[in-house]
N, C-alpha and C. Protein backbone atom coordinates (compact mmCIF):
# COMPACT_ATOMS: atom_id res chain seq x y z
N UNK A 1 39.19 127.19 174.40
CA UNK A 1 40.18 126.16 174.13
C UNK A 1 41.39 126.42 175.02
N UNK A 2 41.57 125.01 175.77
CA UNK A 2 42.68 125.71 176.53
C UNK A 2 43.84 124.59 175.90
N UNK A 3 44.83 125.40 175.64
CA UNK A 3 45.97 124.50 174.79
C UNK A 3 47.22 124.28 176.00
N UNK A 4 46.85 124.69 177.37
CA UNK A 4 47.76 124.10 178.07
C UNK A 4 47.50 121.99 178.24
N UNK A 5 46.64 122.21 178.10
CA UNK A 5 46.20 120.79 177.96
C UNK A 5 46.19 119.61 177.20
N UNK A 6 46.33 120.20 176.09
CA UNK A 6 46.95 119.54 174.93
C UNK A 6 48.07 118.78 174.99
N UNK A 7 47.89 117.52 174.56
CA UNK A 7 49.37 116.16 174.45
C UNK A 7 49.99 116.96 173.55
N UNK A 8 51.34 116.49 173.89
CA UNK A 8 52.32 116.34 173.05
C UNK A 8 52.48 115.10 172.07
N UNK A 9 52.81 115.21 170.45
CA UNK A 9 53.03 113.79 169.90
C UNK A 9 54.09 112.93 171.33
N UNK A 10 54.77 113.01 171.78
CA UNK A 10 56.06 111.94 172.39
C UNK A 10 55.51 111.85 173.90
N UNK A 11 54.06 112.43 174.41
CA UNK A 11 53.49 112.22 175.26
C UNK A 11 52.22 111.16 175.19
N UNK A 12 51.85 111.53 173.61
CA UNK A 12 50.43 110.48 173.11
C UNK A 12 51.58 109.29 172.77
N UNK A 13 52.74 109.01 172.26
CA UNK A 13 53.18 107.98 172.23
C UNK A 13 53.51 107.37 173.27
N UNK A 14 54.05 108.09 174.15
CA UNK A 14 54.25 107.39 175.74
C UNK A 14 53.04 106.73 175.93
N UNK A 15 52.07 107.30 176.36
CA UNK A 15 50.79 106.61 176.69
C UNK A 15 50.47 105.44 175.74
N UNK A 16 50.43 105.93 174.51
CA UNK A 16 49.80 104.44 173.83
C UNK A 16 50.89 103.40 173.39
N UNK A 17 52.29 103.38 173.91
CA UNK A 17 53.15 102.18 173.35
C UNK A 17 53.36 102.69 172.48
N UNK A 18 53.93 103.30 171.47
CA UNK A 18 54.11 103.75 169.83
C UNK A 18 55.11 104.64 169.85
N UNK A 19 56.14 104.61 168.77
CA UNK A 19 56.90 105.42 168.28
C UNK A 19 56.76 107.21 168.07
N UNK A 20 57.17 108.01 168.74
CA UNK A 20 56.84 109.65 167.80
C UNK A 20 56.48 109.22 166.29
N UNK A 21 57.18 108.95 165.60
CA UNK A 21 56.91 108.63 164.26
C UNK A 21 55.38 108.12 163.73
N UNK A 22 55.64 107.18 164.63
CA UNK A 22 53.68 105.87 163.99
C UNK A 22 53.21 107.48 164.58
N UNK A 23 52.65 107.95 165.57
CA UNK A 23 52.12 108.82 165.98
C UNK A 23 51.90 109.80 164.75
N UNK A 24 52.86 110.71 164.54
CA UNK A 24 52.59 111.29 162.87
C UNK A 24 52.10 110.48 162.46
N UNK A 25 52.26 109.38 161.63
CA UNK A 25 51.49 108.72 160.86
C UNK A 25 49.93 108.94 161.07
N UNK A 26 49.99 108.19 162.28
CA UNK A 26 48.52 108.30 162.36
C UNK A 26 47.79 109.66 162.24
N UNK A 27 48.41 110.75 162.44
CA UNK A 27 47.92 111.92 162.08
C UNK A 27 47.85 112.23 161.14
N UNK A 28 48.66 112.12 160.31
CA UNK A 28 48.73 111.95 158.70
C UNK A 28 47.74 111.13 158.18
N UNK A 29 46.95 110.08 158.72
CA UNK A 29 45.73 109.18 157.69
C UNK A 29 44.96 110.12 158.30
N UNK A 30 44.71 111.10 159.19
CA UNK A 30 43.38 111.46 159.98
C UNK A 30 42.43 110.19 161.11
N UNK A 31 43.62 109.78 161.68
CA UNK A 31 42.81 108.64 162.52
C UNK A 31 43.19 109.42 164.06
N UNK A 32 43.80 110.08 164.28
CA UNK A 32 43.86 110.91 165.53
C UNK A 32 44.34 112.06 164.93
N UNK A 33 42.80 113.07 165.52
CA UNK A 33 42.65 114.15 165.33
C UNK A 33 43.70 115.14 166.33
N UNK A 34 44.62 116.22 165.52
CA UNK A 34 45.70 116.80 166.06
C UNK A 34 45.32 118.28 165.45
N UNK A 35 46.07 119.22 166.35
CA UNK A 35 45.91 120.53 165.91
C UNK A 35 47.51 121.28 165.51
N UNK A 36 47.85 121.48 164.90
CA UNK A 36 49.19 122.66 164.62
C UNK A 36 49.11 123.64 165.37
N UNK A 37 50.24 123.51 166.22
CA UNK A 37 50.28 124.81 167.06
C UNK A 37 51.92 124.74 167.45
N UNK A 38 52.59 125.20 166.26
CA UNK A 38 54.20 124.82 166.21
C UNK A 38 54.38 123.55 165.63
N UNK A 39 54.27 123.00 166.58
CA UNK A 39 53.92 121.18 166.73
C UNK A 39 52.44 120.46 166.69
N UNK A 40 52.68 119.65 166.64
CA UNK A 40 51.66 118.44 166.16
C UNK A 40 51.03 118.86 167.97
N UNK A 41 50.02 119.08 168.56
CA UNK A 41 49.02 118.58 169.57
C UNK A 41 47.83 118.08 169.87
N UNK A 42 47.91 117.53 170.61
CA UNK A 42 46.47 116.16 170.18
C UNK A 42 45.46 116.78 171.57
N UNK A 43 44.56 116.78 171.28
CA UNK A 43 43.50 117.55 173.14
C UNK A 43 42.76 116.10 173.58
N UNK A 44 43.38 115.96 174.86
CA UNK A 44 42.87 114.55 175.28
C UNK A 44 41.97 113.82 174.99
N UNK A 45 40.35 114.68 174.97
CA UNK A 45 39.45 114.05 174.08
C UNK A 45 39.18 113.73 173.25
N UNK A 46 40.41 114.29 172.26
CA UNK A 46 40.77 113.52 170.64
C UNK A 46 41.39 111.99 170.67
N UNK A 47 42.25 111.84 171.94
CA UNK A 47 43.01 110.79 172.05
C UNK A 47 41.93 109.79 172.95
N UNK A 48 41.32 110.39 173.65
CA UNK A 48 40.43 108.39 174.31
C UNK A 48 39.50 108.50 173.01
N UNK A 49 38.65 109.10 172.33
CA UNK A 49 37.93 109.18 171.17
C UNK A 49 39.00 108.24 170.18
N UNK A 50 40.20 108.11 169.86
CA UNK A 50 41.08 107.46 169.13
C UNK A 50 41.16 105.84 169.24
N UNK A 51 41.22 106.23 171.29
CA UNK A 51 41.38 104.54 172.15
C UNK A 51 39.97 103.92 171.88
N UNK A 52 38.76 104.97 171.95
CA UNK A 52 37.74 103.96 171.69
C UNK A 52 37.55 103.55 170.42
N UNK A 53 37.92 103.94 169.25
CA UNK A 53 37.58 103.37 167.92
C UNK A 53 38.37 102.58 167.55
N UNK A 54 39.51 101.93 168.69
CA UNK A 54 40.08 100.80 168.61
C UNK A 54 39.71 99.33 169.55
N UNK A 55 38.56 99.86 170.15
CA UNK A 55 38.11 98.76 171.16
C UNK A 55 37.83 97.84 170.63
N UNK A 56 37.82 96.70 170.93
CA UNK A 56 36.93 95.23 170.88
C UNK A 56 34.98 95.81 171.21
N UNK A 57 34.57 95.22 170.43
CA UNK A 57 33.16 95.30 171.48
C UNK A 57 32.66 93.60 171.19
């Protein structure tokens, strides 16, 4: 596991349009998977895994 790689919550919000805040949230229902490490960090493949279960198909 390399945790240099790991988002930041106010980096996964940059990217997806969203508040730091909604961001917790969403970590809080368990809809983007995050790890505690001080802070809230999300590992990129948690976050497009997030973008795809919001797609249109």
């Amino acid at each position: 596991m390399d945790v240099k790689n790991y988002l930041t919550v106010a980096k996964v919000a940059e990217k997806l349009d969203l508040t730091e805040e909604r961001v917790r949230e969403l970590i809080n229902l368990k809809q983007i998977r995050a790890t505690k490490i001080k802070r809230w960090r999300i590992a990129p493949e948690d976050l497009e895994e997030f973008v795809k279960t919001r797609t249109n198909k």
